[in-house]
Protein backbone atom coordinates (compact mmCIF):
# COMPACT_ATOMS: atom_id res chain seq x y z
CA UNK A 1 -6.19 -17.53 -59.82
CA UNK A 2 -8.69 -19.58 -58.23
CA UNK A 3 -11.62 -18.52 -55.62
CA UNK A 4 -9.64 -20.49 -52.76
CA UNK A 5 -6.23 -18.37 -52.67
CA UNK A 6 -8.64 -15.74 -52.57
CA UNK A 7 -10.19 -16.48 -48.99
CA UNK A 8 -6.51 -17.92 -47.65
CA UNK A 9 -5.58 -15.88 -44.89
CA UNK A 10 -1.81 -16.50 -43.46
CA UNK A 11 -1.38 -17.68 -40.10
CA UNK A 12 0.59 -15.18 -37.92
CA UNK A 13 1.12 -17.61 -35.14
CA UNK A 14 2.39 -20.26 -37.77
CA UNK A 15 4.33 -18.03 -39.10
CA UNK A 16 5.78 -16.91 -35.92
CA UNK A 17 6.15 -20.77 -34.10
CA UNK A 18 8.25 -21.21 -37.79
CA UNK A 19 10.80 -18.69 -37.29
CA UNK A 20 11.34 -19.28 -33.59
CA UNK A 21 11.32 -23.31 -34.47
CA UNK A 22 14.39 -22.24 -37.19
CA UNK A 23 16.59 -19.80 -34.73
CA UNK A 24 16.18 -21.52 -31.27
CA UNK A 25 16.33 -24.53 -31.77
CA UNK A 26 19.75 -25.22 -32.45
CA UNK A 27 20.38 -22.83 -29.05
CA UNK A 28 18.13 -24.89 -26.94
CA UNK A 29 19.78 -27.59 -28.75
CA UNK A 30 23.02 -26.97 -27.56
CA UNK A 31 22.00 -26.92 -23.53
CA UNK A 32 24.08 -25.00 -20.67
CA UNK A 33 26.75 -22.62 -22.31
CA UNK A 34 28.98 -20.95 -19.81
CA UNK A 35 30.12 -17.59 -19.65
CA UNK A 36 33.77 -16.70 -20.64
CA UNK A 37 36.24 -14.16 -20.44
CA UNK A 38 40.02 -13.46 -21.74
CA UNK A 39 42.43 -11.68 -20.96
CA UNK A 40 46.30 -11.08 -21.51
CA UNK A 41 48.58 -11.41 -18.26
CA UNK A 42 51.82 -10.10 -19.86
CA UNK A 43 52.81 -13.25 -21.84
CA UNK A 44 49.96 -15.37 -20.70
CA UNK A 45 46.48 -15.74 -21.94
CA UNK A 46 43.95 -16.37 -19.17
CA UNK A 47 40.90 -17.58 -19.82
CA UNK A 48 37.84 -18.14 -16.92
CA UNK A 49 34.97 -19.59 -17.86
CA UNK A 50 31.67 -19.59 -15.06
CA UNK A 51 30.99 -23.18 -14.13
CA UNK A 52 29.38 -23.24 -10.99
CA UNK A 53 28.27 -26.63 -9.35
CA UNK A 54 30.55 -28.74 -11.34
CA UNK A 55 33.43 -31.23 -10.19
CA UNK A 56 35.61 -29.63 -12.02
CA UNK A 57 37.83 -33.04 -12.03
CA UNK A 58 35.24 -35.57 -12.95
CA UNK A 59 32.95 -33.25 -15.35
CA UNK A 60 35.00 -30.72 -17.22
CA UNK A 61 37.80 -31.69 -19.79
CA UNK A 62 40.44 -29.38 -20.78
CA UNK A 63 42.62 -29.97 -24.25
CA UNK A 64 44.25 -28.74 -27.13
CA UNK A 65 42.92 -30.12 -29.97
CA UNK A 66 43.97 -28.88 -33.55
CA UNK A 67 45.55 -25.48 -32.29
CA UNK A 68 42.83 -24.84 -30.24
CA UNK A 69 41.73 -24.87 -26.45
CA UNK A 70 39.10 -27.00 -25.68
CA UNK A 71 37.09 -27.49 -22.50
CA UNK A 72 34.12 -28.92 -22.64
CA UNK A 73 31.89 -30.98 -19.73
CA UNK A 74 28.87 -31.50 -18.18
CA UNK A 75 26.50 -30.15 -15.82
CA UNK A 76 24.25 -32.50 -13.70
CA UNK A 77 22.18 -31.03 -10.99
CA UNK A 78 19.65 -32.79 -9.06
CA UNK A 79 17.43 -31.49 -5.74
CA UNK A 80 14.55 -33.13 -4.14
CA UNK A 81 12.88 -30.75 -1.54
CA UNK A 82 10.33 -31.89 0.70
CA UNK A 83 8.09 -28.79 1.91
CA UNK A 84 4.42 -29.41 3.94
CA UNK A 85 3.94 -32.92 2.21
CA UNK A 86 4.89 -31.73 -1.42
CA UNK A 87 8.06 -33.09 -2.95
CA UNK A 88 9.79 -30.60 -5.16
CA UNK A 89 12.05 -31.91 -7.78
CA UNK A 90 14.23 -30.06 -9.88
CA UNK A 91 17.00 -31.32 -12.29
CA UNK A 92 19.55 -29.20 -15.18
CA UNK A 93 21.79 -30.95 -16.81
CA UNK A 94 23.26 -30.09 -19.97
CA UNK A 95 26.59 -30.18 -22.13
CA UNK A 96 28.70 -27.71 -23.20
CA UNK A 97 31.87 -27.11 -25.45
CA UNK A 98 33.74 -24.04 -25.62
CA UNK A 99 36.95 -23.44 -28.00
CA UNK A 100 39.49 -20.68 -28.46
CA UNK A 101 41.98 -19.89 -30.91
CA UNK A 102 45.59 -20.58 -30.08
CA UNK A 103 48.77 -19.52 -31.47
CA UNK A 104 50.64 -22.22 -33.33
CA UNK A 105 54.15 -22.52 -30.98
CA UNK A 106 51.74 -23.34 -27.91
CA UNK A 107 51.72 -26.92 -26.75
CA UNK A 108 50.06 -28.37 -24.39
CA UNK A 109 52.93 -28.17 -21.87
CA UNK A 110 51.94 -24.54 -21.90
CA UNK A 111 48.78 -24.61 -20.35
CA UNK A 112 47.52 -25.27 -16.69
CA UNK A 113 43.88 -25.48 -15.56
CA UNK A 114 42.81 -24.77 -11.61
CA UNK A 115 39.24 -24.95 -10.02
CA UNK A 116 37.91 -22.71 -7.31
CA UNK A 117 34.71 -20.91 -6.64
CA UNK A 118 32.92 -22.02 -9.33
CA UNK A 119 35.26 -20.62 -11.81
CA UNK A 120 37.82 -22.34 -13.91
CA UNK A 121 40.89 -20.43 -14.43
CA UNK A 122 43.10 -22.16 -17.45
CA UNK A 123 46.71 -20.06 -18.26
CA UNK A 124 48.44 -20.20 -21.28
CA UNK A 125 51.74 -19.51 -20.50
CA UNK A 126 53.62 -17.51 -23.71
CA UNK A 127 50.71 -17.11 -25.84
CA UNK A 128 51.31 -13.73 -26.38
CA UNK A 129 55.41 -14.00 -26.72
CA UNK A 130 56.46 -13.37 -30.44
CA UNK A 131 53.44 -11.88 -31.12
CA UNK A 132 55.08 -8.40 -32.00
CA UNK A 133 54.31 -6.95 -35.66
CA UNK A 134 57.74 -7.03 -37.01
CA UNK A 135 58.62 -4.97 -40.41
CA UNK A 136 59.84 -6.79 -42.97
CA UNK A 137 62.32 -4.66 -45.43
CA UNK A 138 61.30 -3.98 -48.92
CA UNK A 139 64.24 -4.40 -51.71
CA UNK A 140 64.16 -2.58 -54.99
CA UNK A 141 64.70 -4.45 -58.05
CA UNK A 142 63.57 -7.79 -58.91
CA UNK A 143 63.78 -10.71 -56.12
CA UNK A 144 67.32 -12.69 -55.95
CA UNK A 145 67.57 -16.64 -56.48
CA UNK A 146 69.78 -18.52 -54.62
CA UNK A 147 72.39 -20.21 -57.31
CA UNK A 148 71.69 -23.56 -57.09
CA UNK A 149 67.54 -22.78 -57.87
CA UNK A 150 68.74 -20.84 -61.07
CA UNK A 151 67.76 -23.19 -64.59
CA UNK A 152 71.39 -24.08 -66.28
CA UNK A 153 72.21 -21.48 -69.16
């Protein structure tokens, strides 16, 4: 062991700017992430997501893409305020993506997307239909093969 580990003290503040540099960046990262909720209307899925200050039609996409609901955008917000000879200028902008699990007989045919208040409202009509645990019956005995799979005696 040599005399310099001895006198090397650890950094707290290092140690701390490391951690938060590993587990916020990728949040920061990732920019504006709107707030979502879902919920069943008998067959439907409904899904809102909090988008205030968007054109919904020129900023926000919605898709199905690989059995899933997509909507993703972009935010842009820009404000120049001029108060007793200071300009105050202010601009968010950010991207988002958001994605939810679908069931596989929904196309897109299914699903319709509408705009007001600064919430998007996107339906999923018969997400939920079929969904119903059905019991399967259990057989004794070994399984049966249809004829023409059996191997020639």
């Amino acid at each position: 062991m040599s005399t310099l580990s001895l006198w090397a003290r650890r950094d707290p503040f290092a140690e701390f700017d490391g951690l938060f540099r590993r587990y916020a960046e990728p949040v920061a990262r990732q920019g504006f992430v709107p707030a979502a909720e879902v919920e069943r209307d008998g067959e439907d899925a409904v899904v809102r997501l909090e988008l205030p200050g968007l054109d919904a039609e020129k900023d926000v996409t919605v898709e199905i893409d690989g059995g899933k609901l997509v909507v993703r955008g972009e935010r842009r917000d820009e404000r120049t305020e001029d108060r007793d000879g200071r300009t105050l200028r202010e601009v968010r902008y950010g991207s988002f993506r958001r994605s939810f699990g679908l069931p596989s007989h929904v196309t897109a045919d299914a699903v319709t997307a509408s705009y007001d208040a600064g919430v998007l409202t996107v339906r999923v009509a018969g997400a939920h239909s079929g969904n119903g645990a059905r019991r399967i019956p259990v057989t004794a005995g070994t399984p049966e093969v249809e004829s023409a799979e059996r191997p020639a005696a």
